[in-house]
Structures are given as structure tokens and as C-alpha cells.
N, C-alpha and C. Protein backbone atom coordinates (compact mmCIF):
# COMPACT_ATOMS: atom_id res chain seq x y z
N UNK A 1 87.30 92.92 189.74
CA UNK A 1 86.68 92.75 188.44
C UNK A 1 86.09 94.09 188.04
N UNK A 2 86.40 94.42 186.61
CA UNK A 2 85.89 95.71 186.65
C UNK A 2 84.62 95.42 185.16
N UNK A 3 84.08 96.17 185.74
CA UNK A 3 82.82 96.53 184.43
C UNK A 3 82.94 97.93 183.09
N UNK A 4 82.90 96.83 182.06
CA UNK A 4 84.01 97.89 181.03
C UNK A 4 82.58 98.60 180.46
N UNK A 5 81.40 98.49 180.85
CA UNK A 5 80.36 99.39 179.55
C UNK A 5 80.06 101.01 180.97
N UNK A 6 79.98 100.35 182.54
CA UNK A 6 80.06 101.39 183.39
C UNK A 6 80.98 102.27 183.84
N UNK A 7 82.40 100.60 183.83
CA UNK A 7 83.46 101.43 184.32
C UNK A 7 83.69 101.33 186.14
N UNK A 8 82.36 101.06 186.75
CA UNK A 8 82.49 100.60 187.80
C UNK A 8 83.16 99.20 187.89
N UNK A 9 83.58 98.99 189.38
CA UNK A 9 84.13 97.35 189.90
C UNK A 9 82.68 97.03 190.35
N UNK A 10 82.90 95.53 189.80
CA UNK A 10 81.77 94.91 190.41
C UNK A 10 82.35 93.36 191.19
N UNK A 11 81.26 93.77 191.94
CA UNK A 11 81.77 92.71 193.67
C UNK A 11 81.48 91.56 193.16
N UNK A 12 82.15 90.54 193.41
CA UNK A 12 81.19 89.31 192.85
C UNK A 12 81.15 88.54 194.59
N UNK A 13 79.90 87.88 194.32
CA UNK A 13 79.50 87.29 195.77
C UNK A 13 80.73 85.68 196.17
N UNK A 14 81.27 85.93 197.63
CA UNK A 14 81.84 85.30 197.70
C UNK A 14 81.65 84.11 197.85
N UNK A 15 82.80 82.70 197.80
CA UNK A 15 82.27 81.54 196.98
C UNK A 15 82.40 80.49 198.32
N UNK A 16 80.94 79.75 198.76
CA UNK A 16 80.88 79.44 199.66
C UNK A 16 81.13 77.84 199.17
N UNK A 17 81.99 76.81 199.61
CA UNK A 17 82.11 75.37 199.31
C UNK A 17 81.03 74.66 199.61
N UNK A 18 80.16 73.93 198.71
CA UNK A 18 78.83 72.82 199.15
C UNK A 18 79.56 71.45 199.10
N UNK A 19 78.95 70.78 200.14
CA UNK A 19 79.50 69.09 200.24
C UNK A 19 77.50 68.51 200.29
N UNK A 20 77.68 67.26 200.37
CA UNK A 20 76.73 66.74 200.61
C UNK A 20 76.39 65.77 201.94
N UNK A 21 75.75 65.90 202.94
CA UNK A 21 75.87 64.89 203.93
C UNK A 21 75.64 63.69 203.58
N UNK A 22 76.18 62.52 203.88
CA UNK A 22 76.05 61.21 203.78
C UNK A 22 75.22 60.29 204.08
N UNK A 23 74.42 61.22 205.14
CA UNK A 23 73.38 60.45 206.15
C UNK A 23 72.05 60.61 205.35
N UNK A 24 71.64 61.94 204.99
CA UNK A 24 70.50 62.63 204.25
C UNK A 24 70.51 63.13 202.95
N UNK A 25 71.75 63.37 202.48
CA UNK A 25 72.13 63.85 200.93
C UNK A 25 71.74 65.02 200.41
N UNK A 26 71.38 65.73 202.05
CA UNK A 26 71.28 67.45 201.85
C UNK A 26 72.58 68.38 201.67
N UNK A 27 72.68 68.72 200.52
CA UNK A 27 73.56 70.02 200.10
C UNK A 27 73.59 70.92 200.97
N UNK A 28 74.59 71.32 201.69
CA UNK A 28 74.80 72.62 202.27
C UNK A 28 76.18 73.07 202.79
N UNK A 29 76.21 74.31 202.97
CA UNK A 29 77.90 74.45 202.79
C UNK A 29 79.11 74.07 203.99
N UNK A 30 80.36 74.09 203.57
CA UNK A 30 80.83 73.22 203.92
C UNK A 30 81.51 73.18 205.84
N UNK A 31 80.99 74.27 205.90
CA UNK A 31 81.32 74.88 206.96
C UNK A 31 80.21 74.26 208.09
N UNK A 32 79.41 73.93 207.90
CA UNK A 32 78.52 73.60 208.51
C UNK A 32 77.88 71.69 208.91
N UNK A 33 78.62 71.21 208.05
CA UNK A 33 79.23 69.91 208.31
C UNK A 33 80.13 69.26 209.33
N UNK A 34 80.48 68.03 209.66
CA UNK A 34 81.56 67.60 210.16
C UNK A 34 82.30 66.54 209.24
N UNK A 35 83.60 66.36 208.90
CA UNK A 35 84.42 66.25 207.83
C UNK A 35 85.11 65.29 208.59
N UNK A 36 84.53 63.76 208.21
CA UNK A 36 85.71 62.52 208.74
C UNK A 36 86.20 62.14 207.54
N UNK A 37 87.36 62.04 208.14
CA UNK A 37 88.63 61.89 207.22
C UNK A 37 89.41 60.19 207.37
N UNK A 38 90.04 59.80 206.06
CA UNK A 38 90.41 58.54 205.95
C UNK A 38 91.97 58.73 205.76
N UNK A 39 92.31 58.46 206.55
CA UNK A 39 94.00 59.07 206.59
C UNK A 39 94.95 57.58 206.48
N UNK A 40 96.28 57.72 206.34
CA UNK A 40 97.67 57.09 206.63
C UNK A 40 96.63 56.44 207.92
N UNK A 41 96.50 57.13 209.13
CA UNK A 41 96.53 56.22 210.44
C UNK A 41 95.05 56.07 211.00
N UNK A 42 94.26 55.81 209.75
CA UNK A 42 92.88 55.16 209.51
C UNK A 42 91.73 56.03 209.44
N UNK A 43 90.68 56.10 209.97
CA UNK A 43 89.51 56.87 210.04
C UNK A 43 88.87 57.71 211.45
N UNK A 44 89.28 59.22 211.10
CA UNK A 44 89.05 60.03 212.44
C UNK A 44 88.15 61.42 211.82
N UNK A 45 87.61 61.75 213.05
CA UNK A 45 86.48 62.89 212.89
C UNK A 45 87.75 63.82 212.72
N UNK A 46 87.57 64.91 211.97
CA UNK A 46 88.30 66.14 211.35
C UNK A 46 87.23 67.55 211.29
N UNK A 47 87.38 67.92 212.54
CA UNK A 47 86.78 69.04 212.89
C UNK A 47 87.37 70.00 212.39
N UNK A 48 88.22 70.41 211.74
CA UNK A 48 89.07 71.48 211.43
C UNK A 48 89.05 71.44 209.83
N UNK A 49 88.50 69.96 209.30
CA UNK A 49 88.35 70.19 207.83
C UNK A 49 89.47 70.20 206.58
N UNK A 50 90.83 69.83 207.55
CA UNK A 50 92.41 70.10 206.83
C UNK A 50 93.01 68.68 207.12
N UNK A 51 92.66 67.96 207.81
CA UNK A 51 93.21 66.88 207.84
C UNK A 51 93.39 66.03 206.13
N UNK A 52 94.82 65.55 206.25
CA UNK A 52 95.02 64.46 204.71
C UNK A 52 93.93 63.82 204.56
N UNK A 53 93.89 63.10 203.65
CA UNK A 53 92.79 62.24 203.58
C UNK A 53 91.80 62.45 202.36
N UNK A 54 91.29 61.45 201.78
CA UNK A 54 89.63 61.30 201.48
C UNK A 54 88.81 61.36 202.88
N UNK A 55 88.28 62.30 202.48
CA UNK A 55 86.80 62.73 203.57
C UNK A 55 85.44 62.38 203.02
N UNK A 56 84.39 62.75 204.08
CA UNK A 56 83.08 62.57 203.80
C UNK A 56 82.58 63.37 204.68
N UNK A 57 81.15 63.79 204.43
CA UNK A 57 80.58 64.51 205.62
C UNK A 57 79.03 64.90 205.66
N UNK A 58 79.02 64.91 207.56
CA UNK A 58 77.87 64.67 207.83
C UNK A 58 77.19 65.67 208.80
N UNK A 59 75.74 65.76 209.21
CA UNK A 59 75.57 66.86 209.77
C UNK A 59 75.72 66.78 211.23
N UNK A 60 75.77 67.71 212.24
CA UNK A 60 76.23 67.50 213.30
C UNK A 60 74.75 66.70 213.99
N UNK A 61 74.29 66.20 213.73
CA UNK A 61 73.05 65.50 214.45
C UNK A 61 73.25 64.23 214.36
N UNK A 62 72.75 62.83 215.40
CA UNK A 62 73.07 61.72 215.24
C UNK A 62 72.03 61.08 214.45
N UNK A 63 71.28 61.51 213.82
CA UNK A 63 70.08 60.84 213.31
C UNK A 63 71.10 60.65 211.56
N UNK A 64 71.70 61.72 211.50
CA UNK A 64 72.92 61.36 210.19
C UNK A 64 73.54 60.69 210.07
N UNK A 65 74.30 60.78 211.53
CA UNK A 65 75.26 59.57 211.57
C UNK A 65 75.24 58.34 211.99
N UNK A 66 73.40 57.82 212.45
CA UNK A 66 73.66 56.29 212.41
C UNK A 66 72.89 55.75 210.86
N UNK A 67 72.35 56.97 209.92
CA UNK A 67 72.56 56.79 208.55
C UNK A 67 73.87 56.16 208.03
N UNK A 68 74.46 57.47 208.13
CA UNK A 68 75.99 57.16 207.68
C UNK A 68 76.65 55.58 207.87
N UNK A 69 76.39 55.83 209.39
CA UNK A 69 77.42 54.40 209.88
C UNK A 69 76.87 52.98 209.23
N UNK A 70 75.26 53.30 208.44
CA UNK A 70 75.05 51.86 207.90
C UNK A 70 75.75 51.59 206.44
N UNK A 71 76.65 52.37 206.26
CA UNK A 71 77.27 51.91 204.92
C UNK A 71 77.66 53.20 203.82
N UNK A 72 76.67 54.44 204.26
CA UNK A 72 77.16 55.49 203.21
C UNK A 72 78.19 56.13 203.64
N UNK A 73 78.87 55.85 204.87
CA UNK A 73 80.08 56.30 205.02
C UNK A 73 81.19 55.90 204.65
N UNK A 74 81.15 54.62 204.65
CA UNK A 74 82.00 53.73 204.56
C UNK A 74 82.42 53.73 202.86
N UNK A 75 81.40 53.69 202.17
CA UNK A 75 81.15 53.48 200.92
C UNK A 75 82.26 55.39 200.28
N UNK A 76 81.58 55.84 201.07
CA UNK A 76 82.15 58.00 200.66
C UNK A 76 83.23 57.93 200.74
N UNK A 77 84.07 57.10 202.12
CA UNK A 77 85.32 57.13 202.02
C UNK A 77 86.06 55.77 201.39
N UNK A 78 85.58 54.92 200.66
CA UNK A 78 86.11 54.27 199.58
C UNK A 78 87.07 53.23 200.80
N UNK A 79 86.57 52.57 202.02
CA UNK A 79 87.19 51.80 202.82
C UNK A 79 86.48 50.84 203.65
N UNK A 80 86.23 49.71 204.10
CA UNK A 80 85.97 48.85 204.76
C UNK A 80 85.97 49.48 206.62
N UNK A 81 85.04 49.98 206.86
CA UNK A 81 85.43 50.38 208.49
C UNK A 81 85.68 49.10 209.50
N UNK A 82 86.89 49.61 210.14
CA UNK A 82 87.53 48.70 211.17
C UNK A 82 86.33 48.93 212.33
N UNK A 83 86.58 47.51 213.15
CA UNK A 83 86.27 48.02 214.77
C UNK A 83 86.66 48.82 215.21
N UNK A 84 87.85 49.66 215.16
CA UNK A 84 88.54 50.89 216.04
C UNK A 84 87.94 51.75 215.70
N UNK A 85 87.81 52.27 214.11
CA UNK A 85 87.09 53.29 213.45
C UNK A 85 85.50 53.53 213.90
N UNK A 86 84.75 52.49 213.95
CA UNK A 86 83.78 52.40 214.24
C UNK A 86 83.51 52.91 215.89
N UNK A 87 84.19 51.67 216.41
CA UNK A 87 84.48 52.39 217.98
C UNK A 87 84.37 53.85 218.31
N UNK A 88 85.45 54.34 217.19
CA UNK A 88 85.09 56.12 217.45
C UNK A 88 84.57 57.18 217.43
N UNK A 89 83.65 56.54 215.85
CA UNK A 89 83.09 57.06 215.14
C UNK A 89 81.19 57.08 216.33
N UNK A 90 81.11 56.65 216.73
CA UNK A 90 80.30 55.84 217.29
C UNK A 90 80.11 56.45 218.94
N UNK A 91 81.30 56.77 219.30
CA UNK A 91 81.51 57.49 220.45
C UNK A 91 81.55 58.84 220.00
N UNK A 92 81.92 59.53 219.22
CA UNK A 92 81.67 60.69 219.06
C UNK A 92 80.43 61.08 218.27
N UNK A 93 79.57 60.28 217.52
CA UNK A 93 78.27 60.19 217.83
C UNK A 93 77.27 60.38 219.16
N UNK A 94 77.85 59.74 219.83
CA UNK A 94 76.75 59.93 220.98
C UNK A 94 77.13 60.99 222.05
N UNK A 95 77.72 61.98 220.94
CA UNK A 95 77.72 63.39 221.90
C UNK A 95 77.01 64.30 221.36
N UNK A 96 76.48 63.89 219.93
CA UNK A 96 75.43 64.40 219.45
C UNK A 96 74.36 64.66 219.60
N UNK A 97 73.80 65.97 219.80
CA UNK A 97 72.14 65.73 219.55
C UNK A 97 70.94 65.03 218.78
N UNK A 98 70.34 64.70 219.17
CA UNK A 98 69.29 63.69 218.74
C UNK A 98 68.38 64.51 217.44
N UNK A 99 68.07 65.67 217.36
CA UNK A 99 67.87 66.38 216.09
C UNK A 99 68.28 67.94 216.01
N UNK A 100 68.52 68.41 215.05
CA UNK A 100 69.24 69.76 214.79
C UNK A 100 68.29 71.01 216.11
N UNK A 101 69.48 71.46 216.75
CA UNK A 101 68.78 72.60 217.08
C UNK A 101 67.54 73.74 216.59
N UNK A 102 66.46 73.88 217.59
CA UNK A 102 65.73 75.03 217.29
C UNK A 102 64.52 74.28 216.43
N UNK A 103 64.64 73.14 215.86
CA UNK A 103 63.30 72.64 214.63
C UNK A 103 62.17 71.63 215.38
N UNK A 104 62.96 70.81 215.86
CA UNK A 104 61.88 69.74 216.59
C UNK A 104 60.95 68.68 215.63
N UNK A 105 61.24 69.20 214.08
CA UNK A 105 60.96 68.44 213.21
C UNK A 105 62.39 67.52 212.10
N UNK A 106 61.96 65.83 212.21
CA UNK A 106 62.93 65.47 211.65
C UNK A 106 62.78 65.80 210.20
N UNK A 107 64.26 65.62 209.54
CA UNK A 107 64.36 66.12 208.11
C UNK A 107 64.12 64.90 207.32
């Protein structure tokens, strides 16, 4: 991009993606989330963020995701959660930490 009254290029700041977590409805970018996805072969955690799907997402702490699991997840991804889904969702929850690193205060 160039600047026509200086003549210099000007940088423009690069463009970081915001989602909202599901659990708490804190804005923050998207990188810093975990991104479950509602696919063809049902509902799976999408750590990589590229999986098909309607997604939703939440923060890596479990205090989000037994938010989430009471209905704002379910509701984000526009589907009825199965027992299997849940099953998983649920197990990969409880590899979570109990509140965000480094704070010791809940949000």
C-alpha cells in the first residue's frame, strides 16, 4: 500500500481472526482457541482448525467446556449432540486444565 501525499509504503498491521468462546463469550483470536467441528462423520475436536464443517470454539480450559457442553455448543454448531459426540467431547475435556495457566483467578 503506498501513501500518495508522502510517497512512502505504509505497513498495515496484520489481520489477526477473532472467534468467540462458547463457554464465556470472550473474544479472542483465533489461534488461541480450540475449534470443534461438525462434520459428514459427526462431531470431533479440530485442533488444526481446517477440518470441513460448521465449527465452534472454546478455550483450552475445562471450566469452558463444561459451559459449552450444557447447550452453547450444541446450539453454535446448529446439532443435537449424540452420546458418541459427547463421549468425546467429554474425554478430551478431562485432559484439560482446571483454569488457564499462570492466573489462579477464574474468569
Amino acid at each position: 500500500m503506498h501513501n500518495a501525499v508522502s510517497g512512502k509504503t505504509v505497513k498495515r498491521p496484520k489481520h489477526i481472526p477473532q472467534r468467540t468462546c462458547v463457554g464465556c463469550r470472550q473474544v479472542l483470536p483465533k489461534r488461541s482457541l480450540v475449534r470443534v467441528a461438525r462434520g459428514p462423520d459427526g462431531v470431533q475436536v479440530d485442533p488444526t482448525g481446517k477440518r470441513a464443517g460448521r465449527g465452534a470454539y472454546l478455550h483450552d480450559q475445562r471450566t469452558c467446556w463444561e459451559k459449552g457442553l450444557k447447550g452453547a455448543l450444541a446450539h453454535a454448531l446448529k446439532t443435537n449432540l449424540k452420546p458418541a459426540d459427547l463421549d468425546l467431547l467429554v474425554g478430551y475435556m478431562q485432559t484439560l486444565p482446571e483454569e488457564p495457566a499462570g492466573t489462579g483467578v477464574e474468569q
